[in-house]
Protein backbone atom coordinates (compact mmCIF):
# COMPACT_ATOMS: atom_id res chain seq x y z
CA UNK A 1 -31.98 4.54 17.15
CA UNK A 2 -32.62 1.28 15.51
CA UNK A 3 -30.11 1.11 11.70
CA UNK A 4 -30.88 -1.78 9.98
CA UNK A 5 -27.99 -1.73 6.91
CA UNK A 6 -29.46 -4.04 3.79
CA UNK A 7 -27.53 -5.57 0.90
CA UNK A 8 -29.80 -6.03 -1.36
CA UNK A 9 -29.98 -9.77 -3.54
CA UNK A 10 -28.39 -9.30 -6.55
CA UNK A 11 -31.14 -10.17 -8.69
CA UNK A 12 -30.19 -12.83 -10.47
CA UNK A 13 -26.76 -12.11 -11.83
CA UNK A 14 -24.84 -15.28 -13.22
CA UNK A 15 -21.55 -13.93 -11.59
CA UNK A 16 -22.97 -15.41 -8.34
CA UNK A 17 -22.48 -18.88 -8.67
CA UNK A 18 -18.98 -17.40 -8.63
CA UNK A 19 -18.06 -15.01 -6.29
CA UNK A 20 -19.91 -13.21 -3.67
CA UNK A 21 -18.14 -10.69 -1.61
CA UNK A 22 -18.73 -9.15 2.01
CA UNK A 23 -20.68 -6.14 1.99
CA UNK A 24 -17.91 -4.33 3.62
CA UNK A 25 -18.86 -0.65 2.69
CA UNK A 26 -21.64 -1.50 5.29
CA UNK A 27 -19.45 -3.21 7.65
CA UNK A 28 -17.52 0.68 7.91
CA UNK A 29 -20.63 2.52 7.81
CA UNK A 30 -21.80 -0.13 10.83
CA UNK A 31 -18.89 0.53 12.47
CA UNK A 32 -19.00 4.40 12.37
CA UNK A 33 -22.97 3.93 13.95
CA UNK A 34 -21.72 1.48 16.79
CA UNK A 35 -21.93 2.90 20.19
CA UNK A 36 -24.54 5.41 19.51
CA UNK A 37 -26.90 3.27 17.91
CA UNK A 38 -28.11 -0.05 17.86
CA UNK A 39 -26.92 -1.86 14.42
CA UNK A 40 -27.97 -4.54 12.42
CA UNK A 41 -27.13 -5.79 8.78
CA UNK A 42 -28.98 -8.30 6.46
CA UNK A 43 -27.05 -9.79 3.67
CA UNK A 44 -30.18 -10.57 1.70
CA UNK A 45 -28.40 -12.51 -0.89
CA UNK A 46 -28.48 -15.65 1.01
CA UNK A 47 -32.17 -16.09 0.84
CA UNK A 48 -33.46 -14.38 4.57
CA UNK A 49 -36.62 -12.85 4.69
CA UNK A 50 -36.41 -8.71 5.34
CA UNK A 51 -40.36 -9.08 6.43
CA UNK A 52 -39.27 -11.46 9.24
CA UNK A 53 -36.20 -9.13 10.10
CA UNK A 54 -38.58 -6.03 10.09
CA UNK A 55 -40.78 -7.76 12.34
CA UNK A 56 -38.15 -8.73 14.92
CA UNK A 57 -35.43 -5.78 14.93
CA UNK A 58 -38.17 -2.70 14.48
CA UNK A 59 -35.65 -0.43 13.05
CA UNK A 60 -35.83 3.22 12.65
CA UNK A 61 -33.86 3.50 9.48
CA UNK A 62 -33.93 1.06 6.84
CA UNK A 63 -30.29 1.93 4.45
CA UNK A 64 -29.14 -0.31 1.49
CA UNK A 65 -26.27 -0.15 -0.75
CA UNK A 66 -27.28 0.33 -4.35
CA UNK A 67 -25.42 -0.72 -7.51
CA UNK A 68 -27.21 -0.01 -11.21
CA UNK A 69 -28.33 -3.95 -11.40
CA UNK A 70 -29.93 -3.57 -7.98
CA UNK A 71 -31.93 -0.62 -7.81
CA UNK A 72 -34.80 -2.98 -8.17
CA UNK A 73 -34.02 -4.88 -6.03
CA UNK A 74 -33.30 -2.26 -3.44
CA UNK A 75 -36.73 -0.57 -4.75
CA UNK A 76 -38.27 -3.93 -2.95
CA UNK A 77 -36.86 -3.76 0.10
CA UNK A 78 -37.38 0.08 0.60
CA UNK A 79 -41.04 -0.38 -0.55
CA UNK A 80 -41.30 -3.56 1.97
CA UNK A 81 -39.86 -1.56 5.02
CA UNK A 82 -42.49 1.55 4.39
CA UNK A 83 -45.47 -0.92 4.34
CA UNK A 84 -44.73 -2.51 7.39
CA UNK A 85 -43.63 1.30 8.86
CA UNK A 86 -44.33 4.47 6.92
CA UNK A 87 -42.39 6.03 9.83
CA UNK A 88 -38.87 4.15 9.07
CA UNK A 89 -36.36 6.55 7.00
CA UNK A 90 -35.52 4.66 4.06
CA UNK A 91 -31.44 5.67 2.48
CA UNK A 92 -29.65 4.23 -0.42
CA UNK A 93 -26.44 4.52 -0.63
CA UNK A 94 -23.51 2.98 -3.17
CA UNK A 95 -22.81 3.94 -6.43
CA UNK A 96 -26.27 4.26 -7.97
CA UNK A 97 -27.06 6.94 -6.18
CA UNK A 98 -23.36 8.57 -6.58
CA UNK A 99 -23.68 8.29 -9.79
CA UNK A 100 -27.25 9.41 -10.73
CA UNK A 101 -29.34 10.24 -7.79
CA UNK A 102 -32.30 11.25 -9.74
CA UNK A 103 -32.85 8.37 -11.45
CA UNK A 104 -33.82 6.80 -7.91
CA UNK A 105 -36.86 9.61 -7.45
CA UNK A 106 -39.92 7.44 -6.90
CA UNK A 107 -38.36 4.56 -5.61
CA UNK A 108 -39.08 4.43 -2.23
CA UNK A 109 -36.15 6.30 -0.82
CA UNK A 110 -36.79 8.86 1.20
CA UNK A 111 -33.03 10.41 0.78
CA UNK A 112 -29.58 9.22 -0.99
CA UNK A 113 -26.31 9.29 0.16
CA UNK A 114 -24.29 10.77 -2.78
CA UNK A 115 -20.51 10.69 -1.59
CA UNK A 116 -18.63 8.45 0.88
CA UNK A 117 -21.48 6.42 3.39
CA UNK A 118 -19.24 6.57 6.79
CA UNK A 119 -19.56 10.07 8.05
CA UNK A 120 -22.69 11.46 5.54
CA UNK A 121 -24.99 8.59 7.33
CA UNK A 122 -23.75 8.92 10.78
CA UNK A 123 -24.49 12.53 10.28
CA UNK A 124 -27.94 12.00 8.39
CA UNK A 125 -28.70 9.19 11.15
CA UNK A 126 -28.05 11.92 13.88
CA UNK A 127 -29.99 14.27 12.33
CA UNK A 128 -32.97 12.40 12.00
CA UNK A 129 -32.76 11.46 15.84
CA UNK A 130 -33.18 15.10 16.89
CA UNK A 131 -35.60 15.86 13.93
CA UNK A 132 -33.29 18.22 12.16
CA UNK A 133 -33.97 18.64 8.71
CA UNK A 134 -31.88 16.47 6.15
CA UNK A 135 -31.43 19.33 3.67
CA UNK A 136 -28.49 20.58 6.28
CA UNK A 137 -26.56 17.42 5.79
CA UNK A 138 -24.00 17.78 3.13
CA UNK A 139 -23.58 15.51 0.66
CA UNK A 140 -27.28 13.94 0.28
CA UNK A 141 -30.09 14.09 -2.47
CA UNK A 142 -33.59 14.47 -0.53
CA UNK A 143 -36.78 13.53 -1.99
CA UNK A 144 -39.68 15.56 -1.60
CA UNK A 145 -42.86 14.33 -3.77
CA UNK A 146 -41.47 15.22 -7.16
CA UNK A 147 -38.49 16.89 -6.37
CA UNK A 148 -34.56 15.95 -5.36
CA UNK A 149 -33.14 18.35 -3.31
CA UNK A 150 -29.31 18.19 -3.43
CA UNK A 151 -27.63 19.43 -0.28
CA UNK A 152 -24.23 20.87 -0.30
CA UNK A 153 -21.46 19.12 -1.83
CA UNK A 154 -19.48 17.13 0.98
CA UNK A 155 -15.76 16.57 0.45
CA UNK A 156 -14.03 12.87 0.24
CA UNK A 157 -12.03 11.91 3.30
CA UNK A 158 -8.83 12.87 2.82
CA UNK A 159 -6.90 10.59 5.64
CA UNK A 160 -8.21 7.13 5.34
CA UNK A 161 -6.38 6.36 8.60
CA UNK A 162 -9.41 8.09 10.51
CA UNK A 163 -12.08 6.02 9.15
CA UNK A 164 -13.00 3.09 11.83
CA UNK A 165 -12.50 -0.52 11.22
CA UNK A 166 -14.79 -2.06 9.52
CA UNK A 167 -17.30 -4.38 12.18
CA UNK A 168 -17.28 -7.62 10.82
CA UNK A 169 -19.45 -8.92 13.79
CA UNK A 170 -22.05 -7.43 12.05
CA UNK A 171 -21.85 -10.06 8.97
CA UNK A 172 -20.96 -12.51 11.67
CA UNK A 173 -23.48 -15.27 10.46
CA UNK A 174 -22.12 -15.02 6.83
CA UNK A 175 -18.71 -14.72 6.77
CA UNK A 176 -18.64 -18.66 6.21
CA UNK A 177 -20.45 -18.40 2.90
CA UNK A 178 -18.16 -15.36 1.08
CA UNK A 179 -16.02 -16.69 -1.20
CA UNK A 180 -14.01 -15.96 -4.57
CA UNK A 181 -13.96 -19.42 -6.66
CA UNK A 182 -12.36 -21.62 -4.46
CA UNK A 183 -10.94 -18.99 -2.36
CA UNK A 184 -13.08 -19.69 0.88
CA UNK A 185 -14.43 -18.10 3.25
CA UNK A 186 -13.16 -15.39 1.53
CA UNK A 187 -12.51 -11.22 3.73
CA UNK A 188 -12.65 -8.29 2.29
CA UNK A 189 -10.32 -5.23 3.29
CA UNK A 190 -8.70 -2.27 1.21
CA UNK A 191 -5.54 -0.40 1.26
CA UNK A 192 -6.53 2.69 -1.12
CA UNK A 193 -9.36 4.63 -2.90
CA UNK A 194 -10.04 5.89 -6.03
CA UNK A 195 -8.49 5.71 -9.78
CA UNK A 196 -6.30 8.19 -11.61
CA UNK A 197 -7.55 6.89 -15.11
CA UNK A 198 -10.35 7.93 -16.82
CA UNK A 199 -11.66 4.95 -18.87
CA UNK A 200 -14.62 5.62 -20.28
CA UNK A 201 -16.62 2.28 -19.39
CA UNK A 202 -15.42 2.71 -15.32
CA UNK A 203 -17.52 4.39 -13.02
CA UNK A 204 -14.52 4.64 -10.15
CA UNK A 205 -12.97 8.04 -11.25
CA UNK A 206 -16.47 9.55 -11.43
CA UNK A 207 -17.24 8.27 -8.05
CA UNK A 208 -14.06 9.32 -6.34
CA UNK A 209 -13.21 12.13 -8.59
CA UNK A 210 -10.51 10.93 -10.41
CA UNK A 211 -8.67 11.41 -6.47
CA UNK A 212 -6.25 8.76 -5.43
CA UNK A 213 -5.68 8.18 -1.60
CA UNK A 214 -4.13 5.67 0.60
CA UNK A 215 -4.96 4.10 4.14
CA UNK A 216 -2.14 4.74 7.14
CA UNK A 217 -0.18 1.19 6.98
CA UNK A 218 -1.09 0.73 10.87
CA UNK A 219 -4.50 0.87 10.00
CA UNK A 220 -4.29 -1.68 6.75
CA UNK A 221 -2.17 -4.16 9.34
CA UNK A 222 -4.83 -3.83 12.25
CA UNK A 223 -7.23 -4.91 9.80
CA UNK A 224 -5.64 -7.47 8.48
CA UNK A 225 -4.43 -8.78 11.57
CA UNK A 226 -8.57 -8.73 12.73
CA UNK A 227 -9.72 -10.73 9.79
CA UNK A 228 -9.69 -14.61 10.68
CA UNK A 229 -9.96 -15.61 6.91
CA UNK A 230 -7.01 -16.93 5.24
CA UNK A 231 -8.33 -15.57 1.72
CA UNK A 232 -8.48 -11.83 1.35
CA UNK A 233 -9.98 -9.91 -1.60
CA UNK A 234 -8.76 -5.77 -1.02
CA UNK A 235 -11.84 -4.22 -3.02
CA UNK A 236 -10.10 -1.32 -4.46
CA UNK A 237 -8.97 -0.28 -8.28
CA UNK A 238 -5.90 0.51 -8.46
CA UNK A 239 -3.64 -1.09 -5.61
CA UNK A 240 -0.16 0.02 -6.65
CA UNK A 241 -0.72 3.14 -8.37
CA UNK A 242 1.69 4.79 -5.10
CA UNK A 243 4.54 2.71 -5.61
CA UNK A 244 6.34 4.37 -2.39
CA UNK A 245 3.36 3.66 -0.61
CA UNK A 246 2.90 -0.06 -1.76
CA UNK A 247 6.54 -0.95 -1.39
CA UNK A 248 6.32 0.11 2.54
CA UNK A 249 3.28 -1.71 3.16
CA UNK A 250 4.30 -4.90 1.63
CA UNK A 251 7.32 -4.75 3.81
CA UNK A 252 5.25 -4.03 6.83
CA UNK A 253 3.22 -6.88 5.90
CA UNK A 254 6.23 -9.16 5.38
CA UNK A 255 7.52 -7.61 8.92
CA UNK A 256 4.40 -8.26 10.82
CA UNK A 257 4.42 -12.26 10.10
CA UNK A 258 0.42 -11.63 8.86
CA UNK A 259 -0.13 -14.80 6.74
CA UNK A 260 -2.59 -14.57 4.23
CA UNK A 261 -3.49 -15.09 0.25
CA UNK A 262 -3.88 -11.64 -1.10
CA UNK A 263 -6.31 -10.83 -4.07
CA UNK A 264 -5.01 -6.99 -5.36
CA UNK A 265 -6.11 -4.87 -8.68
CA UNK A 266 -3.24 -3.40 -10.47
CA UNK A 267 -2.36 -2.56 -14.08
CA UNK A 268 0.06 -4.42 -16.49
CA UNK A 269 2.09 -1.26 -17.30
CA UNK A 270 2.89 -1.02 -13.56
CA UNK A 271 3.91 -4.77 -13.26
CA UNK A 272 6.19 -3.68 -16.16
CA UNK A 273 8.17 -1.25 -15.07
CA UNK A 274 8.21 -2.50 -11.30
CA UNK A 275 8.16 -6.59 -11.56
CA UNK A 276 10.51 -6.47 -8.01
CA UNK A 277 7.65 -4.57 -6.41
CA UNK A 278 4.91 -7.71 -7.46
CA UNK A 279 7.93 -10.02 -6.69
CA UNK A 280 7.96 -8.45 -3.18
CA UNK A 281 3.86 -8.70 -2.64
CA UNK A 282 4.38 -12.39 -3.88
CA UNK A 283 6.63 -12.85 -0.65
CA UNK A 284 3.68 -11.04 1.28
CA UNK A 285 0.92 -13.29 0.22
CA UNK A 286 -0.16 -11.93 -3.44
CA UNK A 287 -1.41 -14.95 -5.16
CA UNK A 288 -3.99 -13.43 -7.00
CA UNK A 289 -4.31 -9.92 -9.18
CA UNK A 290 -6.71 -8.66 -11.12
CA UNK A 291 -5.79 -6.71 -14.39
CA UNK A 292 -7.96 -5.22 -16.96
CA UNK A 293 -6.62 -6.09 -19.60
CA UNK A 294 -9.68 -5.05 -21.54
CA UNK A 295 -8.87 -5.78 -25.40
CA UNK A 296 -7.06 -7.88 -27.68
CA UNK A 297 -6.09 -4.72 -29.60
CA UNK A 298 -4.36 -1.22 -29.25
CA UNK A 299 -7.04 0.52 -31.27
CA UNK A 300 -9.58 -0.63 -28.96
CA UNK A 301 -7.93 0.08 -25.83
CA UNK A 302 -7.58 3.69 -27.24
CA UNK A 303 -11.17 3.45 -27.95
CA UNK A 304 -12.17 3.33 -24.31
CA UNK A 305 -9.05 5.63 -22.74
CA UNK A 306 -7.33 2.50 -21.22
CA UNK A 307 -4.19 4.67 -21.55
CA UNK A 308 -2.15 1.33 -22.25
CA UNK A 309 -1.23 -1.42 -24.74
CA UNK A 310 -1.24 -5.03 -25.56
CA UNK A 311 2.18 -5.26 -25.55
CA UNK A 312 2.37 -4.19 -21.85
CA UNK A 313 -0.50 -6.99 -21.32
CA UNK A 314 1.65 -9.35 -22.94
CA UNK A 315 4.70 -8.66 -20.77
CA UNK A 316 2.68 -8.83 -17.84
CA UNK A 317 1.91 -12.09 -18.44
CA UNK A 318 5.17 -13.01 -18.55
CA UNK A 319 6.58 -11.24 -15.41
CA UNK A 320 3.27 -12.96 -13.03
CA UNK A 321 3.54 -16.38 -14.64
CA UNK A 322 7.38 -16.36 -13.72
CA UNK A 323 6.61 -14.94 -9.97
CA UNK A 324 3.85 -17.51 -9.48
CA UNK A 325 1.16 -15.11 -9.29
CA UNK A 326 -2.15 -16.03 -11.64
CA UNK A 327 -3.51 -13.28 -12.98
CA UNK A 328 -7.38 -13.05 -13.37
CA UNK A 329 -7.84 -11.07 -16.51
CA UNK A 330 -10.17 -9.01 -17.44
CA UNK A 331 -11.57 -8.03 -21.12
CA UNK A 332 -14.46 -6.29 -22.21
CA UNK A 333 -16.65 -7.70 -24.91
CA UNK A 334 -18.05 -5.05 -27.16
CA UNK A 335 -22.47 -5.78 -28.44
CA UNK A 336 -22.39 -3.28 -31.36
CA UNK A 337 -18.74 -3.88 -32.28
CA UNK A 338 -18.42 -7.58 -31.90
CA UNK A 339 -18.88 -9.97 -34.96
CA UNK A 340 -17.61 -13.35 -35.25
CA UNK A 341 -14.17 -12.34 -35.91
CA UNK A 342 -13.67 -10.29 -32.83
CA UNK A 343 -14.57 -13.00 -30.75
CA UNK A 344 -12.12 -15.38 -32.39
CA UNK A 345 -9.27 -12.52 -32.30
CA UNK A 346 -9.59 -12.19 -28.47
CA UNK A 347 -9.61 -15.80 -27.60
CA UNK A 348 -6.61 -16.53 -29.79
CA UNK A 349 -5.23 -13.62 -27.45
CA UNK A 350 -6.03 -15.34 -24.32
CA UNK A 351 -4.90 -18.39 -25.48
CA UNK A 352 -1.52 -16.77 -26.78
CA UNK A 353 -0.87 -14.87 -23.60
CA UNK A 354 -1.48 -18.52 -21.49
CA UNK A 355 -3.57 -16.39 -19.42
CA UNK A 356 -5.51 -19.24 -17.05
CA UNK A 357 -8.04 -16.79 -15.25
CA UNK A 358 -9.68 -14.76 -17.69
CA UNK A 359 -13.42 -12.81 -16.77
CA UNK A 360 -15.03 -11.45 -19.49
CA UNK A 361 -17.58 -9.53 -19.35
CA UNK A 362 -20.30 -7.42 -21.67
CA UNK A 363 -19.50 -3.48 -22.32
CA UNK A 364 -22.38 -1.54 -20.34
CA UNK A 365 -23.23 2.11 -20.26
CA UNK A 366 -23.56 2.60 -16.70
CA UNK A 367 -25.45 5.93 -16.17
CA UNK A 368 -22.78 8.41 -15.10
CA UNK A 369 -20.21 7.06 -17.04
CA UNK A 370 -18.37 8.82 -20.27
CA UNK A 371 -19.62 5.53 -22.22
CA UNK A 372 -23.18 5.93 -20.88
CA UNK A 373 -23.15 9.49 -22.67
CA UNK A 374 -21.51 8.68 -25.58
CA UNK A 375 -24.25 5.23 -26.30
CA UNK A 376 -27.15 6.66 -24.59
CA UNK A 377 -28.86 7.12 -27.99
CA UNK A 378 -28.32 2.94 -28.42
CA UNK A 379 -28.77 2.15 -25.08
CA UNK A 380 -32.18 -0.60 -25.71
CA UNK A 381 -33.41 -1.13 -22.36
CA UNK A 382 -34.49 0.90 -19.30
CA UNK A 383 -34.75 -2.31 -17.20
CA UNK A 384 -31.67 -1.85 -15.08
CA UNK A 385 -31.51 -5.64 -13.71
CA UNK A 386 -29.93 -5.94 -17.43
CA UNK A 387 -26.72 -3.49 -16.09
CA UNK A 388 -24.68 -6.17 -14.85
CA UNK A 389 -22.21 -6.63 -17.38
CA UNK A 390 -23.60 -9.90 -18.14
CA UNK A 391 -26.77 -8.77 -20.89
CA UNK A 392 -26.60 -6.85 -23.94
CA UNK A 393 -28.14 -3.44 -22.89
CA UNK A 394 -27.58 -2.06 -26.22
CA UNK A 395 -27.92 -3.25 -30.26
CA UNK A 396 -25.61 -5.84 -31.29
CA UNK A 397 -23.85 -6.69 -34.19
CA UNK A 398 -24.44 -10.15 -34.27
CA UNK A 399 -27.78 -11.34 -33.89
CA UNK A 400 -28.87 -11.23 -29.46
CA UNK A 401 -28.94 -15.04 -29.89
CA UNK A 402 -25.64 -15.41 -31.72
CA UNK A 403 -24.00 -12.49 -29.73
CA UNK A 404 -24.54 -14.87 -26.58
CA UNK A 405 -23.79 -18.26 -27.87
CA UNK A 406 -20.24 -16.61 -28.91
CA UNK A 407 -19.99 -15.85 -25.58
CA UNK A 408 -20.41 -18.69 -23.79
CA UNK A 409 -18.62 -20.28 -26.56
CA UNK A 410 -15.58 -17.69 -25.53
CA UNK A 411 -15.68 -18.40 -21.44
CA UNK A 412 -15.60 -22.32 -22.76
CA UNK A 413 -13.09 -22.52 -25.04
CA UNK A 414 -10.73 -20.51 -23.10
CA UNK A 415 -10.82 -22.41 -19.74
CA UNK A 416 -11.14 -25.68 -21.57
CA UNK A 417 -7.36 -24.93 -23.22
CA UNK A 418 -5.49 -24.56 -19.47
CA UNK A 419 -3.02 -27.22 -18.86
CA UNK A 420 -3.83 -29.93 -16.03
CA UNK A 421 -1.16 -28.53 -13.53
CA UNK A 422 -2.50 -24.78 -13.75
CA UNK A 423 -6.41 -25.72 -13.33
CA UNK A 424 -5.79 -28.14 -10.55
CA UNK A 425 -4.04 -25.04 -8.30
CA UNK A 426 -5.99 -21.79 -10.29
CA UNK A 427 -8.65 -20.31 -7.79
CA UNK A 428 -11.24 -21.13 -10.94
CA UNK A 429 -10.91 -24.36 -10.81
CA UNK A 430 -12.85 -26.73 -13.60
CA UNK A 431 -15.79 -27.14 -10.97
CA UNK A 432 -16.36 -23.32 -10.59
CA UNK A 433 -15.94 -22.87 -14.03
CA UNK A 434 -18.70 -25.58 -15.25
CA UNK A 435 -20.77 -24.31 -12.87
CA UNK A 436 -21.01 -20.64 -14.15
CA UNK A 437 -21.12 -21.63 -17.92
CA UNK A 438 -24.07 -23.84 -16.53
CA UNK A 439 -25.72 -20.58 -15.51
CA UNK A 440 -24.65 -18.63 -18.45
CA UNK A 441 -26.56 -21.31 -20.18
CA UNK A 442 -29.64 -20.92 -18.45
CA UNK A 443 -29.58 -17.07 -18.33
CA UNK A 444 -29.00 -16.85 -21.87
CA UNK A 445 -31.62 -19.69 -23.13
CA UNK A 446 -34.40 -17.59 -23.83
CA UNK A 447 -32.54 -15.57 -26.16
CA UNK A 448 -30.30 -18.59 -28.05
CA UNK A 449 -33.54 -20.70 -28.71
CA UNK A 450 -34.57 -21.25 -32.00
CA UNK A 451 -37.99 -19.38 -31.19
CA UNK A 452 -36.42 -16.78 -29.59
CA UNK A 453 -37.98 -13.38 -30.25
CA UNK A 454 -35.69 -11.07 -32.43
CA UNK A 455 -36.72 -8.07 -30.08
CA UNK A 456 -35.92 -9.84 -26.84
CA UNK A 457 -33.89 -7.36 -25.95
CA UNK A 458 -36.07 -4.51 -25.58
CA UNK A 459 -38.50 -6.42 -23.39
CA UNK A 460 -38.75 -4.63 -20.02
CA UNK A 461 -39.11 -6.85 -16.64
CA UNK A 462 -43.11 -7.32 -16.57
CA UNK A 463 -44.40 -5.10 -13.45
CA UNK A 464 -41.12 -2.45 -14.00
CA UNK A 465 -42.27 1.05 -14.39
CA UNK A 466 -39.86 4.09 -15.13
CA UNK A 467 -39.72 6.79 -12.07
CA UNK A 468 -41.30 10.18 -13.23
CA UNK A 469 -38.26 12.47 -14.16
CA UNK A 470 -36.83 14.41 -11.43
CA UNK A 471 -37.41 17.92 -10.98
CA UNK A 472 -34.05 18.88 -9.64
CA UNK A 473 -33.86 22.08 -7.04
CA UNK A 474 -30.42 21.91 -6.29
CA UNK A 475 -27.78 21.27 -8.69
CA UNK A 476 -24.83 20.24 -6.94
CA UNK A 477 -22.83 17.21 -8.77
CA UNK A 478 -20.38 15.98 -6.49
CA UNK A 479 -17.63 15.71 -9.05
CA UNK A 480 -17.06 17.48 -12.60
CA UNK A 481 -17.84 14.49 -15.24
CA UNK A 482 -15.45 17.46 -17.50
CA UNK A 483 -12.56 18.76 -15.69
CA UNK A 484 -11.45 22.26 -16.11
CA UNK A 485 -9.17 22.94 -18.53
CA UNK A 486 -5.47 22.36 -18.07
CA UNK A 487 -6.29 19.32 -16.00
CA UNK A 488 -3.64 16.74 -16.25
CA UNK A 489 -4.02 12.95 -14.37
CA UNK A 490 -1.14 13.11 -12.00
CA UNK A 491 2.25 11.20 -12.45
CA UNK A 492 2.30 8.12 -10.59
CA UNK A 493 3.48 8.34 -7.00
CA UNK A 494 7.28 6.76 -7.08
């Protein structure tokens, strides 16, 4: 059969202009398809035409990955591909449909991969070559007129070693254009899955079930030793939660004379208690790591279960400046929390800490998520383009126009204290950084004009029409959103 594997074009987010990443859940899923079928993928966010692809590649099944911003944008595409074939299987796939399947009834989708892509689509893909039915494919949500159908609950891989490599020939065409900043052309790989913390904003412990699993070391180094790039983002949460496991595999890298400039995630109580680990990964190749740092304040990073404190930010800081290893930071600005004073409390933070990379972005309920259940009564909008963690989605505190002048005021002021030295090396350099505040400024001018409608806000995307609710025949979550009781988050691996 004919797979044609879509990312969709993120609609119009203003994190763009700064990074965009391979789509390398895709690139597996590819991978796993190779050899029994005949593959394509279309990176759609560099402006090619899915009509024109249609036309040439007559595929059989049309899949996309799906994140909350781009169901839209995936509804397009899916809608595209059954007008010019009402025969071609349309899947999404991603988190979206992880996290709330239903919400995708009416979309165009004919079914919805709702757990890990690589073997559920193989299997799905396989299926529909023999003309099975779907409903015996475990972990999927069918749609049948006004109906989703949840098959049987599928269960996460539990040795990441048997997963293929990922086929980057399929994103062969692109791979010049990913980058990070001025981290180009930028890979992707990863070395781990999931998240033992439960914060309340993050949808990764609801998507992988709060289960924490690593990737055999001879499979992360035959990766690595594939990927051509120099620059190499590993899109994963929680890198070092297995310190055992991370120590080994930073002295396998170190052994294996790979050469490249790592990007990892980690948390600042880890760096903490284990700086030698971070100061061995700096001797691998770890230039950059993302930490979410979150808030300027204990109170708040209670408020959203960070299960961690400033002061452990603030010692962070410390430990990477002194290992050479920029940290990109990340914080979380709250709509119907944040006045005036909030804003000026976290950027005297950021500038106290000397932190050089810091990524702020706007609290969102993602459906699915603990905050999504808590806020859904305040959520303002149904027009999901707005979840992208860069528009208010819910009331503010401060007027909408104020709210965003504040924070493009915040992104400015911070980057515009860095000393010379630090900006001139820091993978945001002044360039990327104009550029983005450029767009932050254009994103946000029809709400920070003087004539700006109070109720902006609450405006819905003209031609956007809410899916008729889901009459659900199955009921088969594929995680508990409440654990049973006596659950306990498990110590960290030493």
């Amino acid at each position: 059969m004919k797979v044609l594997l879509v990312q969709p074009a993120r609609w119009n987010s203003p994190l763009s202009s700064t990074m965009v990443i391979e789509p390398l859940g895709l690139e597996v899923v590819g991978s796993n398809l190779k050899g029994h079928h005949d593959v394509e993928i279309l990176d759609l966010r560099w402006g090619e035409s899915l009509q024109e692809t249609l036309e040439r590649f007559q595929p059989d099944v049309v899949g996309a990955t799906v994140i909350t911003s781009e169901v839209n944008a995936a509804t397009e595409l899916m809608k595209t591909a059954k007008a010019f074939n009402p025969k071609i299987l349309t899947v999404m796939g991603g988190p979206q449909p992880v996290l709330a399947p239903e919400s995708l009834l009416g979309h165009y989708a004919d079914v919805a991969v709702v757990t890990e892509g690589e073997h559920a689509f193989s299997d799905l893909v396989e299926t529909w070559e023999r003309g099975g039915d779907l409903r015996s494919v475990t972990g999927l949500a069918v749609f049948d007129g006004d109906q989703v159908i949840r098959t049987a609950r599928r269960e996460l891989i539990s040795d990441l070693s048997t997963t293929r490599l990922p086929d980057r020939t399929l994103t062969a065409k692109y791979r010049h254009r990913y980058f990070r900043g001025e981290w180009k052309p930028l890979a992707s790989s990863f070395t781990t899955r999931g998240c033992h913390f439960r914060c309340t904003f993050c949808c990764v412990w609801v998507l992988g079930g709060a289960v924490y699993r690593t990737r055999g070391i001879e499979a992360v180094l035959a990766d690595l030793a594939a990927i051509k790039e120099d620059y190499v983002f590993m899109a994963e949460d929680d890198s070092m939660f297995n310190v055992e496991y991370s120590d080994q595999l930073a002295d396998a890298v170190i052994a294996s004379g790979i050469k490249k400039h790592f990007q990892f995630y980690s948390r600042s109580d880890l760096v903490v208690s284990r700086p030698d680990l971070f100061a061995k990964w700096k001797k691998a190749g770890l230039d950059l790591l993302l930490i979410g740092m979150e808030m300027a304040t204990d109170e708040g990073l209670d408020r959203i279960n960070k299960e961690n404190t400033t002061d452990n930010n603030e010692k962070a800081a410390r430990i990477c400046r002194d290992l050479g290893i920029e940290i990109i930071s990340y914080f979380m600005v709250d709509p119907p929390t944040f006045g005036r004073e909030n804003f000026q409390r976290l950027r005297d933070y950021i500038l106290r800490l000397e932190l050089t990379h810091p990524i702020f972005f706007i609290m969102t309920p993602l459906p699915g998520t603990t905050l999504y259940r808590e806020e859904h009564g305040i959520v303002a909008t149904e027009n999901l383009d707005l979840f992208d963690f860069y528009h208010c989605v819910v009331e503010t505190k401060l007027p909408l126009g104020d709210f965003y002048r504040e924070f493009i005021d915040l992104y400015r002021s911070c980057y515009k204290s860095r000393p010379h030295e630090v900006t001139a090396k820091s993978a945001f350099s002044d360039a990327v950084v104009d550029r983005f505040i450029a767009r932050l400024e254009e994103e946000y001018e029809p709400y920070t004009r003087a004539d700006a409608p109070v109720q902006l806000l609450r405006k819905p995307k003209e031609g956007l029409t809410t899916a008729p609710r889901a009459k659900v025949v199955q009921e088969e979550t594929l995680f508990p959103l409440k654990f049973k009781p006596g659950w306990k988050k498990p110590a960290r691996v030493q």
